[in-house]
N, C-alpha and C. Protein backbone atom coordinates (compact mmCIF):
# COMPACT_ATOMS: atom_id res chain seq x y z
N UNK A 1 96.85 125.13 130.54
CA UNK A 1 97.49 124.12 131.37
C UNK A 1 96.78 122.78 131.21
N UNK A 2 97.67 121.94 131.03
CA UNK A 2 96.93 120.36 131.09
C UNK A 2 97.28 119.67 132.29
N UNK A 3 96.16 118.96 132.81
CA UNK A 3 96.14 118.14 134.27
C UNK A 3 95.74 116.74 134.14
N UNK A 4 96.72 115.93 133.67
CA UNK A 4 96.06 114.54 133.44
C UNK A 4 96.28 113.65 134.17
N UNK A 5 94.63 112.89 134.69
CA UNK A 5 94.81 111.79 135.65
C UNK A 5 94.64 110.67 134.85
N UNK A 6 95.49 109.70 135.48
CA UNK A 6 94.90 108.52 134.87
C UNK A 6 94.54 107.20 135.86
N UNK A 7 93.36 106.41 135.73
CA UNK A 7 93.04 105.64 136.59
C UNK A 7 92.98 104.03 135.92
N UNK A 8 93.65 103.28 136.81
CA UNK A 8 94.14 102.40 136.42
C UNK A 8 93.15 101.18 137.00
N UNK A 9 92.27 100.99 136.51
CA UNK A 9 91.20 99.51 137.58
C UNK A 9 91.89 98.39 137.24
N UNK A 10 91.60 97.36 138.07
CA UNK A 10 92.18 95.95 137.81
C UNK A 10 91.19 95.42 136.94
N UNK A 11 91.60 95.77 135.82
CA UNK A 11 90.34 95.15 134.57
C UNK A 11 91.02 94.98 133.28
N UNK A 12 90.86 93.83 132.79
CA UNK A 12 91.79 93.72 131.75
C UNK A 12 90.87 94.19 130.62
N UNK A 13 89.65 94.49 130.70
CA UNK A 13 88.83 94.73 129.82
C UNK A 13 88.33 96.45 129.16
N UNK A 14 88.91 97.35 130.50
CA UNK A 14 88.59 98.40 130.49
C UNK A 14 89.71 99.30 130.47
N UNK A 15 90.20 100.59 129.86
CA UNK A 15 90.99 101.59 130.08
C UNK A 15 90.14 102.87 130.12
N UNK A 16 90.70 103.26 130.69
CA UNK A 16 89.94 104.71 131.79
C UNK A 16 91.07 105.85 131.37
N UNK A 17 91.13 107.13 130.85
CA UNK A 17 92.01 108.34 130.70
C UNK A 17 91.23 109.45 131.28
N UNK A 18 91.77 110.48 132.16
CA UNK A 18 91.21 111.66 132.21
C UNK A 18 92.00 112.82 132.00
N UNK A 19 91.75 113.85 131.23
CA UNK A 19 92.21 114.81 131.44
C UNK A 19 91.58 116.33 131.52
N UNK A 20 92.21 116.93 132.33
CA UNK A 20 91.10 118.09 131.97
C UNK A 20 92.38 119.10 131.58
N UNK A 21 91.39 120.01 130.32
CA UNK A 21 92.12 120.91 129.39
C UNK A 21 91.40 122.68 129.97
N UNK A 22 92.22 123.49 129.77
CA UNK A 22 91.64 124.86 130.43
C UNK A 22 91.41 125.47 128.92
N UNK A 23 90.15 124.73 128.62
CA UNK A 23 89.08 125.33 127.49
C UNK A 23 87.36 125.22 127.89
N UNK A 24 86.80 126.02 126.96
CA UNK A 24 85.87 125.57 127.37
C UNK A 24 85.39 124.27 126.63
N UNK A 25 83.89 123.53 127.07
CA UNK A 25 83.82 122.50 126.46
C UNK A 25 83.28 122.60 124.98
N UNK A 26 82.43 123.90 124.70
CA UNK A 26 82.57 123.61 123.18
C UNK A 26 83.97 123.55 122.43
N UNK A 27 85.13 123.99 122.99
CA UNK A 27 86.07 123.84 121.93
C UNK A 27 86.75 122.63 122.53
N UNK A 28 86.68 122.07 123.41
CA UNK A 28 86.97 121.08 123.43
C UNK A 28 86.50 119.93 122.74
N UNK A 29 84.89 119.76 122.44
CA UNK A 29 83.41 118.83 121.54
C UNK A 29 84.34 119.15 120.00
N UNK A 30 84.54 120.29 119.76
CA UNK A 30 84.93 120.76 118.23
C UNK A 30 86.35 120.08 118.04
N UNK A 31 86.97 120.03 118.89
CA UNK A 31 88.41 119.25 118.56
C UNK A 31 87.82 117.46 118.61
N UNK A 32 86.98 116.98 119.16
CA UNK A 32 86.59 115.36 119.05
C UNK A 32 85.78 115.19 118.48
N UNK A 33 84.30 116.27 118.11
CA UNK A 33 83.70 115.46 116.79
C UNK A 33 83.97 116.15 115.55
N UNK A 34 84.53 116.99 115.56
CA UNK A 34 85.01 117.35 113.80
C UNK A 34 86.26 116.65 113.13
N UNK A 35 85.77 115.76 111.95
CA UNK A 35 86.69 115.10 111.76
C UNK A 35 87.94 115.18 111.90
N UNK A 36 87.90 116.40 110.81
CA UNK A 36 89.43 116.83 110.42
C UNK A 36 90.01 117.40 111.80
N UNK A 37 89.39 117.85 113.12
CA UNK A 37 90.08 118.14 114.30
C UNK A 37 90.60 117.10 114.37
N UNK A 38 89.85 116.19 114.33
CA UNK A 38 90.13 114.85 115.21
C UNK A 38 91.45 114.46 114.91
N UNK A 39 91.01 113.92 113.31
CA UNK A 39 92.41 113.55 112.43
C UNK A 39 93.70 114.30 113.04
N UNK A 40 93.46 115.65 113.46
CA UNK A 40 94.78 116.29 113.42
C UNK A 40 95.81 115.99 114.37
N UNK A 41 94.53 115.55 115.55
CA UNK A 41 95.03 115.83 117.07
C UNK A 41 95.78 114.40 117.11
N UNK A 42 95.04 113.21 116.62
CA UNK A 42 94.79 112.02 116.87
C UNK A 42 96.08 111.28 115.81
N UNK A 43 96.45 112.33 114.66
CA UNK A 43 97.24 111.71 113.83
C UNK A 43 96.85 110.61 112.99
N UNK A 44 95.70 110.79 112.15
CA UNK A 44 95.16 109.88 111.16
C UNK A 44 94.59 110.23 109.76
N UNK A 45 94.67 109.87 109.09
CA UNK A 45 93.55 110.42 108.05
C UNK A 45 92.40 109.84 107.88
N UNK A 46 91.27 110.30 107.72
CA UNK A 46 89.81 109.84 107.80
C UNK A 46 89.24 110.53 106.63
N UNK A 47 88.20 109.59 106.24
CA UNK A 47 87.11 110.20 105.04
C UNK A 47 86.36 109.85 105.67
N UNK A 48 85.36 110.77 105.73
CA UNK A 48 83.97 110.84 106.06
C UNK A 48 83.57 112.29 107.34
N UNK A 49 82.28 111.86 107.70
CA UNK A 49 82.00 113.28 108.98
C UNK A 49 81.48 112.06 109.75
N UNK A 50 81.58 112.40 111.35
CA UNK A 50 81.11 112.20 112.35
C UNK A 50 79.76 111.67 112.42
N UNK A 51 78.71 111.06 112.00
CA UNK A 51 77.52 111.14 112.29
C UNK A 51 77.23 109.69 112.86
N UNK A 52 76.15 109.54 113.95
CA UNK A 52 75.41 108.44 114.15
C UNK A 52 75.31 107.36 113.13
N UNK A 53 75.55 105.88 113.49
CA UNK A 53 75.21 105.17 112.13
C UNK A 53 76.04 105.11 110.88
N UNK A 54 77.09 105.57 111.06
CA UNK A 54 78.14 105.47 109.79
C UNK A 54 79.53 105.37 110.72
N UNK A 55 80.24 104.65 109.05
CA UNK A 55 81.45 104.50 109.63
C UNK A 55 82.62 105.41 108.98
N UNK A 56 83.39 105.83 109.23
CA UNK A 56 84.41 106.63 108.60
C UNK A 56 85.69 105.79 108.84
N UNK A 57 86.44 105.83 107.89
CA UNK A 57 87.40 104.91 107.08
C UNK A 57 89.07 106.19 107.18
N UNK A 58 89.98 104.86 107.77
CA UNK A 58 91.12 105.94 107.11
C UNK A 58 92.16 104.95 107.81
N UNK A 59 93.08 105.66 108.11
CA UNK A 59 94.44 105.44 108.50
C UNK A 59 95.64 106.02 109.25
N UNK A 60 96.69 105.48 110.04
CA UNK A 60 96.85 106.75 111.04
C UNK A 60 98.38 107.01 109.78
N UNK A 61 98.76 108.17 110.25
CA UNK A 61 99.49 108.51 109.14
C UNK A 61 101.20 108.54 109.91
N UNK A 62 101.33 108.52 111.05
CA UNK A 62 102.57 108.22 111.54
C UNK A 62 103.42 106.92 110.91
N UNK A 63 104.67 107.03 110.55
CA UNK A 63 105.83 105.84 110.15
C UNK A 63 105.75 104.74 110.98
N UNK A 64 105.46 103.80 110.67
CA UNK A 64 105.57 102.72 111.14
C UNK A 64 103.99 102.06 111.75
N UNK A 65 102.97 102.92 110.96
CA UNK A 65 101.29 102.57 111.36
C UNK A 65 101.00 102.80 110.23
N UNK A 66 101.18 103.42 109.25
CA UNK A 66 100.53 103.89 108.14
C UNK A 66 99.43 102.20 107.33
N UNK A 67 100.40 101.36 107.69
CA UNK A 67 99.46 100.32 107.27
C UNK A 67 98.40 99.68 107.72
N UNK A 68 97.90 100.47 108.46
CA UNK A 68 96.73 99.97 109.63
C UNK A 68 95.53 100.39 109.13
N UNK A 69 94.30 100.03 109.22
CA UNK A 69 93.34 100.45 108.33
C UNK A 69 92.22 100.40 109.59
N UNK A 70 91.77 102.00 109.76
CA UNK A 70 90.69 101.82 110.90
C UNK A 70 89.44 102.29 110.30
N UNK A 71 88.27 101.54 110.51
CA UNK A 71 86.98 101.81 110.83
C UNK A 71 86.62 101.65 111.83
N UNK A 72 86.11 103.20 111.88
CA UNK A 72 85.02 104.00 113.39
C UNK A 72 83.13 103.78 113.11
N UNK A 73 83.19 102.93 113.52
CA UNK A 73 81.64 103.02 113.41
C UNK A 73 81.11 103.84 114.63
N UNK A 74 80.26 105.02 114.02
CA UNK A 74 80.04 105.67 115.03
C UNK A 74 79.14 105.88 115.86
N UNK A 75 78.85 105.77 116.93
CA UNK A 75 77.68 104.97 117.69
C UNK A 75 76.77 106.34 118.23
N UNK A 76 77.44 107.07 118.96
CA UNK A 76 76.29 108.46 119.62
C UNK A 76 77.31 109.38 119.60
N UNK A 77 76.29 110.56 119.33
CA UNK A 77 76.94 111.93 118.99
C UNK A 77 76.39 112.60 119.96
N UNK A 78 76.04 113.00 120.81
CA UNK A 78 75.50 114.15 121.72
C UNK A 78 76.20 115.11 121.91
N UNK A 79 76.34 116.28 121.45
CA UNK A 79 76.52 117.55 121.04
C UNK A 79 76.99 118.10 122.48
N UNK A 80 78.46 118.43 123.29
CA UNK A 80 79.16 119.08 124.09
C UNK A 80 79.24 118.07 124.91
N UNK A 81 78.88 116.32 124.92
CA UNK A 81 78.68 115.61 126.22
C UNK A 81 79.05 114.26 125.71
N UNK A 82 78.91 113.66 124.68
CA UNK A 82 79.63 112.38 124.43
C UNK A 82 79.49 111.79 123.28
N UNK A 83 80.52 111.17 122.93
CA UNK A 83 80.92 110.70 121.45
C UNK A 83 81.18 109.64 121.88
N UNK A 84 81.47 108.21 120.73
CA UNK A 84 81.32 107.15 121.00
C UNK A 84 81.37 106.09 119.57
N UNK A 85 81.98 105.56 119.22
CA UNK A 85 82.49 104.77 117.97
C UNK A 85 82.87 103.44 118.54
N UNK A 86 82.89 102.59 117.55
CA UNK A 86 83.62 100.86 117.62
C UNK A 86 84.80 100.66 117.01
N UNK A 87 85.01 100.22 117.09
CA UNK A 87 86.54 99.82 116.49
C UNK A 87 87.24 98.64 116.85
N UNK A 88 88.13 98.11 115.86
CA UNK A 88 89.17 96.88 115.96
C UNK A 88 90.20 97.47 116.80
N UNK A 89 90.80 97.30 117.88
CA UNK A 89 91.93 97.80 118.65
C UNK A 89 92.91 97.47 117.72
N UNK A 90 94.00 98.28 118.38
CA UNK A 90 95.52 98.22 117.58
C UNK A 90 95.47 96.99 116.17
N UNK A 91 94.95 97.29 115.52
CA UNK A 91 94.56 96.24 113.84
C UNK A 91 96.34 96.72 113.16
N UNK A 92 97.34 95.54 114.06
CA UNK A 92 98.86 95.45 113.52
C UNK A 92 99.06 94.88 112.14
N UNK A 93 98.49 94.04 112.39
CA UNK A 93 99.25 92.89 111.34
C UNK A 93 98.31 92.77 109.84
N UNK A 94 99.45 93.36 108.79
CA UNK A 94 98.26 93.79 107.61
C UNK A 94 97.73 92.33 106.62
N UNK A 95 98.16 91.51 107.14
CA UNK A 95 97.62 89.94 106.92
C UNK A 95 96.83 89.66 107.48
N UNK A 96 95.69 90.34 108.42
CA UNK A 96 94.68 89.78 109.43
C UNK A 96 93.56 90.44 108.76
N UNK A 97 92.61 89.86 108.59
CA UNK A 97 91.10 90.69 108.47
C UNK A 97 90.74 90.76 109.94
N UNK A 98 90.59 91.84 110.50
CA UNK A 98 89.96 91.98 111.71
C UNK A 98 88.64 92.45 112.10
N UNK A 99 88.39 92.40 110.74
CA UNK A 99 86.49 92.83 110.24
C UNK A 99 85.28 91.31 110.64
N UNK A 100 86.27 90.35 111.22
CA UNK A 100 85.77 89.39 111.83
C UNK A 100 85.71 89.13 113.19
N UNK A 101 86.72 89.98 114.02
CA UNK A 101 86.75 90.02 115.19
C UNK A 101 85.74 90.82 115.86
N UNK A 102 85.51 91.01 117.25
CA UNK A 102 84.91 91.88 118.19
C UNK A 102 85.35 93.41 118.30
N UNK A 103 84.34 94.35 118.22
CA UNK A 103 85.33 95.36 118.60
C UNK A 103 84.92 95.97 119.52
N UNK A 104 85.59 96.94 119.67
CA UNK A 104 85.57 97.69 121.57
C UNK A 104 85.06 98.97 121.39
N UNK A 105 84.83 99.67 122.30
CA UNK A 105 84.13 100.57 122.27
C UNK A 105 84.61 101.72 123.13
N UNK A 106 84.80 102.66 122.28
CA UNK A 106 85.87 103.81 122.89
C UNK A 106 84.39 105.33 122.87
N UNK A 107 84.67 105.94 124.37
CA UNK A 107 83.53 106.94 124.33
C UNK A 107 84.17 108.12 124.85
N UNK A 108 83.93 109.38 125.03
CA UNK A 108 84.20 110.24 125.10
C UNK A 108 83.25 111.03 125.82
N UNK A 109 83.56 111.53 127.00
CA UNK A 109 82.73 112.18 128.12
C UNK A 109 83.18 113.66 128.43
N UNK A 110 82.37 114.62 127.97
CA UNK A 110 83.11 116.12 128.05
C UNK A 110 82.16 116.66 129.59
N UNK A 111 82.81 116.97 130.73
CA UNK A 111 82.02 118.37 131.81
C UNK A 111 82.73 119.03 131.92
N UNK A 112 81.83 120.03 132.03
CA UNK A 112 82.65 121.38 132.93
C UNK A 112 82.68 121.15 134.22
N UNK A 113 84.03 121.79 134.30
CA UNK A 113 84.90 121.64 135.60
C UNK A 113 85.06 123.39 135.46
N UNK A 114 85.79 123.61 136.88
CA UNK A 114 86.18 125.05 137.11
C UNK A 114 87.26 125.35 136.21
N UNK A 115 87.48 126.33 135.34
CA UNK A 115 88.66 126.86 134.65
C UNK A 115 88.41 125.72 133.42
N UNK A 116 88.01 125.09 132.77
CA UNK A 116 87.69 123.92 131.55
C UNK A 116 87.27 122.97 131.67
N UNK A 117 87.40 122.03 131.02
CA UNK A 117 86.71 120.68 130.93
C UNK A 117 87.49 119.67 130.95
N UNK A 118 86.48 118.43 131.72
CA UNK A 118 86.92 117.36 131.94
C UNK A 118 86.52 116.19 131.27
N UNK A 119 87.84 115.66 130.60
CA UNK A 119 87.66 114.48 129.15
C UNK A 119 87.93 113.10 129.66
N UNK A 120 86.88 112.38 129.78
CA UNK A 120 87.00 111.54 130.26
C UNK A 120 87.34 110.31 128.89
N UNK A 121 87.97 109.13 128.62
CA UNK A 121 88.28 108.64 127.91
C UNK A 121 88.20 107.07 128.15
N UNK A 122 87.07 106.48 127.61
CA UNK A 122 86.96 104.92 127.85
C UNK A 122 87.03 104.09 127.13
N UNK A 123 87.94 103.37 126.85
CA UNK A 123 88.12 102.16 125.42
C UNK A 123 87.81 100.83 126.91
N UNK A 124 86.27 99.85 125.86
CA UNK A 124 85.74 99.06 126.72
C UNK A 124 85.73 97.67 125.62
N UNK A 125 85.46 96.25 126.16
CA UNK A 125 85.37 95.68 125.30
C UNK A 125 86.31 94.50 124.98
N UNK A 126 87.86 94.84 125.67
CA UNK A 126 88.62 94.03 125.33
C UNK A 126 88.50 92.31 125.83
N UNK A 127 87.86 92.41 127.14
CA UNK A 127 88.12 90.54 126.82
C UNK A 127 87.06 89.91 125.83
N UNK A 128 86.41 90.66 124.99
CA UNK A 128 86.15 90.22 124.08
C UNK A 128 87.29 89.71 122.79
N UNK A 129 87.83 90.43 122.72
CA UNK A 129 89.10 90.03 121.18
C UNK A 129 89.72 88.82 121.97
N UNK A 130 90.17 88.34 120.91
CA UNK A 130 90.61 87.31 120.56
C UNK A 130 91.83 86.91 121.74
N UNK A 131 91.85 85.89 122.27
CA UNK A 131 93.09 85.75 123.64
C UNK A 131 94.71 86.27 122.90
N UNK A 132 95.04 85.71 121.86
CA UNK A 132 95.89 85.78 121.18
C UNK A 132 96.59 87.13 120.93
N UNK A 133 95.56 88.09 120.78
CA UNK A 133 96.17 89.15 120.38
C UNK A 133 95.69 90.61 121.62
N UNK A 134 95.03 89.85 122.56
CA UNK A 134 94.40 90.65 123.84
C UNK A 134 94.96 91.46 124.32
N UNK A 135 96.12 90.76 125.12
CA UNK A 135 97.31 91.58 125.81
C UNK A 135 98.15 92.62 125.02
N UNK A 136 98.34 92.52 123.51
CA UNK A 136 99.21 93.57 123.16
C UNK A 136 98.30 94.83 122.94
N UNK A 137 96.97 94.57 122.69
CA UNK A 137 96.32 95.57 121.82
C UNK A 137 96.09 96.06 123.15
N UNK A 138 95.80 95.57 124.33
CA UNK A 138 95.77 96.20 125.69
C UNK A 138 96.39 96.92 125.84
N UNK A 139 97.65 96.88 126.06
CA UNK A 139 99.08 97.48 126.23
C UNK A 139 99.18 98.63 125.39
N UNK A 140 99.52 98.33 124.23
CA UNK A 140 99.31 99.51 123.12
C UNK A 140 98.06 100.09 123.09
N UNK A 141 96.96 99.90 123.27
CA UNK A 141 96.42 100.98 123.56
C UNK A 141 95.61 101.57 124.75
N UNK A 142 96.50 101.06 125.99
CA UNK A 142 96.77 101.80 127.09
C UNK A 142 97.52 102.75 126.90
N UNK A 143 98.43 102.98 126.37
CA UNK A 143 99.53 104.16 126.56
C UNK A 143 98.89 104.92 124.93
N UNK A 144 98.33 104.09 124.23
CA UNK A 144 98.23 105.23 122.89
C UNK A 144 97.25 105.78 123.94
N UNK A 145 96.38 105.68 124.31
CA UNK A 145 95.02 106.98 125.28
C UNK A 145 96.01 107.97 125.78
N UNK A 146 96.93 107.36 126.63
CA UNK A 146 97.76 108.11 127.52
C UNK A 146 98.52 109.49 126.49
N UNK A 147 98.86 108.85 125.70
CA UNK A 147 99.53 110.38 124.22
C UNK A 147 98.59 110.82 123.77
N UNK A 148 97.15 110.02 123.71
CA UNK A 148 96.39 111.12 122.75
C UNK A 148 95.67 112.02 123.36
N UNK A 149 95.53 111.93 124.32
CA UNK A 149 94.84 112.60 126.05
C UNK A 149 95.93 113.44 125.88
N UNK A 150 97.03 113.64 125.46
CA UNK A 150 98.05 114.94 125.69
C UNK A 150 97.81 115.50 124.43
N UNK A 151 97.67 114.89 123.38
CA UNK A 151 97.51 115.35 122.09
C UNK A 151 96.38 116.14 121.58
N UNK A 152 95.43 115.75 122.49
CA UNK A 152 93.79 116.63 122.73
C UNK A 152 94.27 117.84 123.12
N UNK A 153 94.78 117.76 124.41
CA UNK A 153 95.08 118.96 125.10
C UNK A 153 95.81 120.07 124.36
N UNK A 154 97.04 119.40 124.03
CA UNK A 154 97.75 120.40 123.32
C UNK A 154 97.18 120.84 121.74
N UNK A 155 95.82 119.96 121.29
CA UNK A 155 95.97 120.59 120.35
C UNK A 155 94.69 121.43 120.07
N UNK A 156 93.86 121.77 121.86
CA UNK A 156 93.13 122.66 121.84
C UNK A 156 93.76 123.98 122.30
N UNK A 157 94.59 123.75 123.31
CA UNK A 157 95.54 124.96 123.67
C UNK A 157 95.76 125.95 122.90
């Protein structure tokens, strides 16, 4: 069963997702730091592994994104408790280098709760980017958390 809250602060800078999945938390850790979980759940392709200090390179593979080019620089790995990477938010427009902009910082918080675990989901960072392109990458990826928080779930189930 999936139970997802989501909390909404008056912050244009912060998005907050929770969900809790009825697994335990190692298989929940194994679906967010193994790449190829990740890729699966998340809908991307990635080269590279998970580790501290590197970045892994790829692309999300859905119609109408395929041209988007993400690097995860990956910031902390702590083994059943939190993950944590940088990134260019929603990087639309394949005429932009966005390897010049600010990027945000998306983390991943696993506890046990009664019956599974609780995934907490924080993309931080945004009034940093650029005014111009703030509000959409907000927007879009407010609601992308919101699908991939279901997409976790269902694709530890």
């Amino acid at each position: 069963m999936i139970a997802e809250k989501s909390r909404h602060a008056v912050s244009t800078d912060r998005i907050e997702k929770t969900v809790e999945i009825r697994a335990p938390r190692s298989r929940v850790w194994r679906a967010i730091s193994d790449v190829k979980e990740f890729a699966t759940w998340f809908g991307v392709k990635l080269d590279g592994a998970f580790v501290e200090g590197t970045t892994v390179r790829g692309h999300p593979v859905s119609e109408g994104y395929k041209h988007m080019r993400l690097d995860l620089e990956i910031q902390k790995v702590q083994p059943e408790r939190y993950f944590s990477y940088r990134w260019h938010p929603y990087p639309a427009d394949p005429k932009v280098d966005y390897t010049t902009e600010p990027t945000t910082l998306v983390e991943f918080t696993l506890e046990e709760v009664e019956g599974g675990t609780l995934v907490t989901i924080v993309e931080s960072g945004f009034d940093r980017i650029p005014l111009a392109r703030r509000a959409e990458a907000f927007r879009m990826n407010d609601g992308g958390w919101a699908r991939q928080a279901q997409n976790l779930a269902k694709h530890v189930a």
